[in-house]
C-alpha atoms as a PDB file:
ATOM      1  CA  UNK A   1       0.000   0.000   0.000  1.00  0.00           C
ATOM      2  CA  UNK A   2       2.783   2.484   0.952  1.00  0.00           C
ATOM      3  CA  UNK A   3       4.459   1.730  -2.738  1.00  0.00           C
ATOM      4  CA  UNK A   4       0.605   2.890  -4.318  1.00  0.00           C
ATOM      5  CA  UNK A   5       0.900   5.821  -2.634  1.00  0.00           C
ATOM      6  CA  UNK A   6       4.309   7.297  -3.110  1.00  0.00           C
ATOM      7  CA  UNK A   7       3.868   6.411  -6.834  1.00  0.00           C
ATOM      8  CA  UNK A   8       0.837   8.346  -6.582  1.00  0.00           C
ATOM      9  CA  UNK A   9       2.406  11.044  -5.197  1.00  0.00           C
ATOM     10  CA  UNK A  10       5.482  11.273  -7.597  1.00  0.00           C
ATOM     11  CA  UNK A  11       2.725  11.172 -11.000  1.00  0.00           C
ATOM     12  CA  UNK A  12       0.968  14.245  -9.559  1.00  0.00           C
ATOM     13  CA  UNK A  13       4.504  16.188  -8.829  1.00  0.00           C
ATOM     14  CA  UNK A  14       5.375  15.153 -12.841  1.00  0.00           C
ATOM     15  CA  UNK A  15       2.014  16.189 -14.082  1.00  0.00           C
ATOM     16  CA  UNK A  16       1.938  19.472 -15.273  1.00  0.00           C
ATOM     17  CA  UNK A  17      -1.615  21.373 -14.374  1.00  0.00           C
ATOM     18  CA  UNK A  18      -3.929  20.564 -17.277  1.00  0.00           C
ATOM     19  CA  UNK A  19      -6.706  22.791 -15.426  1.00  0.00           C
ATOM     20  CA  UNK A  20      -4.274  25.633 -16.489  1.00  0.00           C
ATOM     21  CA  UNK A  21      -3.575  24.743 -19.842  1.00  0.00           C
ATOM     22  CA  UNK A  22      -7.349  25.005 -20.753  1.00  0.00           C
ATOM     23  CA  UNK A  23      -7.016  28.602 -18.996  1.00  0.00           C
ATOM     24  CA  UNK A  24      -4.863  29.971 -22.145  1.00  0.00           C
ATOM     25  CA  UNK A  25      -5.210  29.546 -25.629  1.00  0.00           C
ATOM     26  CA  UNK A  26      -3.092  26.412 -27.315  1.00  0.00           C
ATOM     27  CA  UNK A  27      -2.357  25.723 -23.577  1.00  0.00           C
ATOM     28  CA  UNK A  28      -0.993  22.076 -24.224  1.00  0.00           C
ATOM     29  CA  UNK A  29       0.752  23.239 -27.789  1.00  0.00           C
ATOM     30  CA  UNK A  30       2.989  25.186 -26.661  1.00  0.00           C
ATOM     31  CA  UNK A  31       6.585  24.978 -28.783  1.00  0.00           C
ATOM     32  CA  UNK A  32       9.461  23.350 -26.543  1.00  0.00           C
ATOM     33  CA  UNK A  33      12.316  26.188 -26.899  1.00  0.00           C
ATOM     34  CA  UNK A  34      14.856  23.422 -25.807  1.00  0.00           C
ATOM     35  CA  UNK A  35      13.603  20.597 -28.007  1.00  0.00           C
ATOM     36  CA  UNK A  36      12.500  22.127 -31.470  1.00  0.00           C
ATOM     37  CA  UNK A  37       8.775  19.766 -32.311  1.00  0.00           C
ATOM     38  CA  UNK A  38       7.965  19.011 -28.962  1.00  0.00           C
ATOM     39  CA  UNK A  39       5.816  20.727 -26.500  1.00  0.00           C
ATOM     40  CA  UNK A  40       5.988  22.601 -23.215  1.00  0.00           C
ATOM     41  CA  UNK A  41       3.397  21.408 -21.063  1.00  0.00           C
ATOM     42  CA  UNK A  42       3.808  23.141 -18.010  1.00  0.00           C
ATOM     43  CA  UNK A  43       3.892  26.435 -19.460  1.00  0.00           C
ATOM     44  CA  UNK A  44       4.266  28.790 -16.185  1.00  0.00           C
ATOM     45  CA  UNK A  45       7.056  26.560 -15.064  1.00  0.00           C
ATOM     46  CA  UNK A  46      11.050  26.346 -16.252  1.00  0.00           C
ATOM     47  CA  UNK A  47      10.594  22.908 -16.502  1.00  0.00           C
ATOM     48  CA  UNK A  48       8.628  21.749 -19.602  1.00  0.00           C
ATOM     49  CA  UNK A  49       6.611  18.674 -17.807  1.00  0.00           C
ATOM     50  CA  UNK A  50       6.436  19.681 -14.160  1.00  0.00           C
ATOM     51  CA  UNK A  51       4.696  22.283 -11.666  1.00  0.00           C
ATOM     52  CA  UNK A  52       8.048  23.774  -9.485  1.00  0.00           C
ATOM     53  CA  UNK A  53       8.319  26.329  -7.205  1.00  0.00           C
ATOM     54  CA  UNK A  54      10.280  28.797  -9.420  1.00  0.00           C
ATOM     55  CA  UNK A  55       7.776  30.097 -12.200  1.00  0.00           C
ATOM     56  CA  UNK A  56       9.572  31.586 -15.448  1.00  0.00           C
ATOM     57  CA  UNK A  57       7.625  35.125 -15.827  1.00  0.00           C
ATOM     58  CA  UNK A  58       4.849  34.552 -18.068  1.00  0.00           C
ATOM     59  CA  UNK A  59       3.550  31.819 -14.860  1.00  0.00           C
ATOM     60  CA  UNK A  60       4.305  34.663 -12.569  1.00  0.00           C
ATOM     61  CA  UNK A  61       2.231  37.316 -14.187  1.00  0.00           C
ATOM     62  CA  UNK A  62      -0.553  34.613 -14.961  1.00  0.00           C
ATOM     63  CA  UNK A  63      -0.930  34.030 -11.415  1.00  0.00           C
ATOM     64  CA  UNK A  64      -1.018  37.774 -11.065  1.00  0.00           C
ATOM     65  CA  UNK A  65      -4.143  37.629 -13.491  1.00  0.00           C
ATOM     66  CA  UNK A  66      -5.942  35.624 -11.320  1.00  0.00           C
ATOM     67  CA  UNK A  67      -5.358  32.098 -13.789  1.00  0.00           C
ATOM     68  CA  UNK A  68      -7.408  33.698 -16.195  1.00  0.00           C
ATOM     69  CA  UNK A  69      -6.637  35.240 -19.571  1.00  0.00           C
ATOM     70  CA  UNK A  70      -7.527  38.905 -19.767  1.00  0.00           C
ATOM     71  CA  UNK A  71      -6.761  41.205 -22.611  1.00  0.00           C
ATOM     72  CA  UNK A  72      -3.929  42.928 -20.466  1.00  0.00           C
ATOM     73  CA  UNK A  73      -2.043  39.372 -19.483  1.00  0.00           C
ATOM     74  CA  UNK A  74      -2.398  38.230 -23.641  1.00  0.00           C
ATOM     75  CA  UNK A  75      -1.186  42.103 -24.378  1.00  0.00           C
ATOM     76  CA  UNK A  76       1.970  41.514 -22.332  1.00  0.00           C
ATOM     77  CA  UNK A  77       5.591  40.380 -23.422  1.00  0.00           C
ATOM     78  CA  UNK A  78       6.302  38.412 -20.380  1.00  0.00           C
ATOM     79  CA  UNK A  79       9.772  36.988 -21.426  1.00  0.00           C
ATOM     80  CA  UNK A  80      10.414  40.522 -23.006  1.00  0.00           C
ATOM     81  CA  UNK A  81      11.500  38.636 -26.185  1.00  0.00           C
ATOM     82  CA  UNK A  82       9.728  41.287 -28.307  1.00  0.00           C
ATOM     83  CA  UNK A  83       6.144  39.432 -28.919  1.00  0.00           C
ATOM     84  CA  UNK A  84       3.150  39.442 -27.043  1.00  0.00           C
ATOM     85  CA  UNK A  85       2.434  36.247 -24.862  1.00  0.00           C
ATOM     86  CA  UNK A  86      -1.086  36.195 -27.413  1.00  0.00           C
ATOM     87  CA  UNK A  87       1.539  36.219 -30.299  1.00  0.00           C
ATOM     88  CA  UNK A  88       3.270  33.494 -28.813  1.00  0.00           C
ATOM     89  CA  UNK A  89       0.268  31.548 -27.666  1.00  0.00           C
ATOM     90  CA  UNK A  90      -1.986  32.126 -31.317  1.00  0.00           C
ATOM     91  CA  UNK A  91      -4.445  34.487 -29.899  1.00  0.00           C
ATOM     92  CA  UNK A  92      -2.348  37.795 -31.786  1.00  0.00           C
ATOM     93  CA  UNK A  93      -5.666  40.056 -31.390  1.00  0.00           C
ATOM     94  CA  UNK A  94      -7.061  38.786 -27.786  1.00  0.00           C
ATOM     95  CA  UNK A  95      -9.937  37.643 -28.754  1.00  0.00           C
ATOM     96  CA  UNK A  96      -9.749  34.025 -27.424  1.00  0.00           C
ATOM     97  CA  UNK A  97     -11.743  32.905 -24.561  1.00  0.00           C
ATOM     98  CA  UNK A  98     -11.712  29.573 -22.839  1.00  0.00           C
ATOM     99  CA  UNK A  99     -13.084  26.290 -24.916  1.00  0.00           C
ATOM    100  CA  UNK A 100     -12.831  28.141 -27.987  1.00  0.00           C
ATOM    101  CA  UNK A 101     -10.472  27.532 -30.795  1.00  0.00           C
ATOM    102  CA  UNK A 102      -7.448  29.963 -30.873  1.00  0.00           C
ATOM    103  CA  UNK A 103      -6.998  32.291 -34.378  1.00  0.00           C
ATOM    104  CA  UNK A 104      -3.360  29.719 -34.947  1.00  0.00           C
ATOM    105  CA  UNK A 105      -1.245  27.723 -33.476  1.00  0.00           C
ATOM    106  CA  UNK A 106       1.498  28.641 -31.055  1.00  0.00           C
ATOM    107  CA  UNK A 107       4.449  30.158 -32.008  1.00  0.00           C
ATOM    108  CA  UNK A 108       6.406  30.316 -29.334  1.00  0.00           C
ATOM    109  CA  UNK A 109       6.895  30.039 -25.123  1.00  0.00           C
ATOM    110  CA  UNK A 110       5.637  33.238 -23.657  1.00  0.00           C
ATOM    111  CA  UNK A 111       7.538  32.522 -20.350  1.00  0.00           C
ATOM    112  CA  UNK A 112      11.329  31.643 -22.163  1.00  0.00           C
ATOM    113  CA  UNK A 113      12.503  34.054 -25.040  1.00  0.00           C
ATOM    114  CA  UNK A 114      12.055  32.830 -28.255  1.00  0.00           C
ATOM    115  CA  UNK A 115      15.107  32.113 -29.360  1.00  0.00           C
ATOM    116  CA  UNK A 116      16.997  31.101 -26.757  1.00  0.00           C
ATOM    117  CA  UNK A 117      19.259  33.908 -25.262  1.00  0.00           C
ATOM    118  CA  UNK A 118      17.745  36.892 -27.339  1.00  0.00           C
ATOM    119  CA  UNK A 119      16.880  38.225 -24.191  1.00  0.00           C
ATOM    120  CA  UNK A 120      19.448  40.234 -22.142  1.00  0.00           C
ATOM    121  CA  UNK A 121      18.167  39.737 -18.806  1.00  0.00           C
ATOM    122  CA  UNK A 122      17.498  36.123 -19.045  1.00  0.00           C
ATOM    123  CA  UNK A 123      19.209  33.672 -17.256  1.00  0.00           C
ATOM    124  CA  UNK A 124      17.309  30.673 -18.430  1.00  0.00           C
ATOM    125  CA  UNK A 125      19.412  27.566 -19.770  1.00  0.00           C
ATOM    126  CA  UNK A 126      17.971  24.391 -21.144  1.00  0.00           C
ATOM    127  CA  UNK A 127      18.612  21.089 -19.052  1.00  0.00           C
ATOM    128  CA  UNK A 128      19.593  23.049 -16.169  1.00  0.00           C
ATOM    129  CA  UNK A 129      17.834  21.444 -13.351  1.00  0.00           C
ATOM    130  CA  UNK A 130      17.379  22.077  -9.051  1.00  0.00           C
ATOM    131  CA  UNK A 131      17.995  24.691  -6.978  1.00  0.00           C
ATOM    132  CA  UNK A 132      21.590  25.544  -7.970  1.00  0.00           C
ATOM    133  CA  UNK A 133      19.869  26.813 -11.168  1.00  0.00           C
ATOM    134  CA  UNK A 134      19.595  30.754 -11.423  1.00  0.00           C
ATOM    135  CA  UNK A 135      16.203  31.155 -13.357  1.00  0.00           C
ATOM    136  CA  UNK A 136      14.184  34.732 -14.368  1.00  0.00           C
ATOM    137  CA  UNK A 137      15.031  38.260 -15.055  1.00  0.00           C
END
């Protein structure tokens, strides 16, 4: 019984929040900026595929919105890598609202700048995992 539930445990700290992803357009299409044709599904997090503690900046001002996709969070540049998180995410004109389908597909991770690096302030580096890891602006 103990085994059932520490495996239990470790599949919901691997499991990114798919409650979330429904909360933004293309929420579980998001490109992988470390793995060109693969997806980021935890999109608020610096890890593709699980929830952390440390949230890369578009999953910090997300939170700020309340989970919810306004005009002013799909308006923003979040990674500051010069497009809007709704360029990033297909919704370019806000108009997207929850179960519908988004204007296009993502283009890009509105929480890591697109590419890699182009950002001055970031400090964001693929595979780099745990606490010894300097993440955000």
């Amino acid at each position: 019984m103990n085994k059932l539930i520490i495996f239990s445990i470790c599949i919901a700290v691997v499991m990114a929040h798919p409650e979330y992803q429904q909360q933004i357009p293309n929420g579980a299409a998001v490109p992988d900026p470390c793995n060109p044709g693969s997806i980021w599904l935890a999109v608020g997090h610096y890890k593709p595929t699980q929830h952390t503690q440390q949230k890369n900046p578009f999953g910090q001002d997300f939170i700020a919105s309340g989970h919810v996709w306004t005009t002013s969070l799909c308006q923003a540049d979040s990674d500051g890598d010069g497009a809007t998180n709704g360029e990033e995410l297909g919704d370019p004109n806000c108009v997207w609202t929850v179960g519908a389908t988004p204007e296009q597909n993502a283009t890009g991770h509105p929480g890591i700048c697109n590419p890699l690096g182009s950002c001055s302030m970031e400090k964001f580096t693929c595979g780099c995992e745990g606490f010894a890891c300097v993440f955000g602006k």
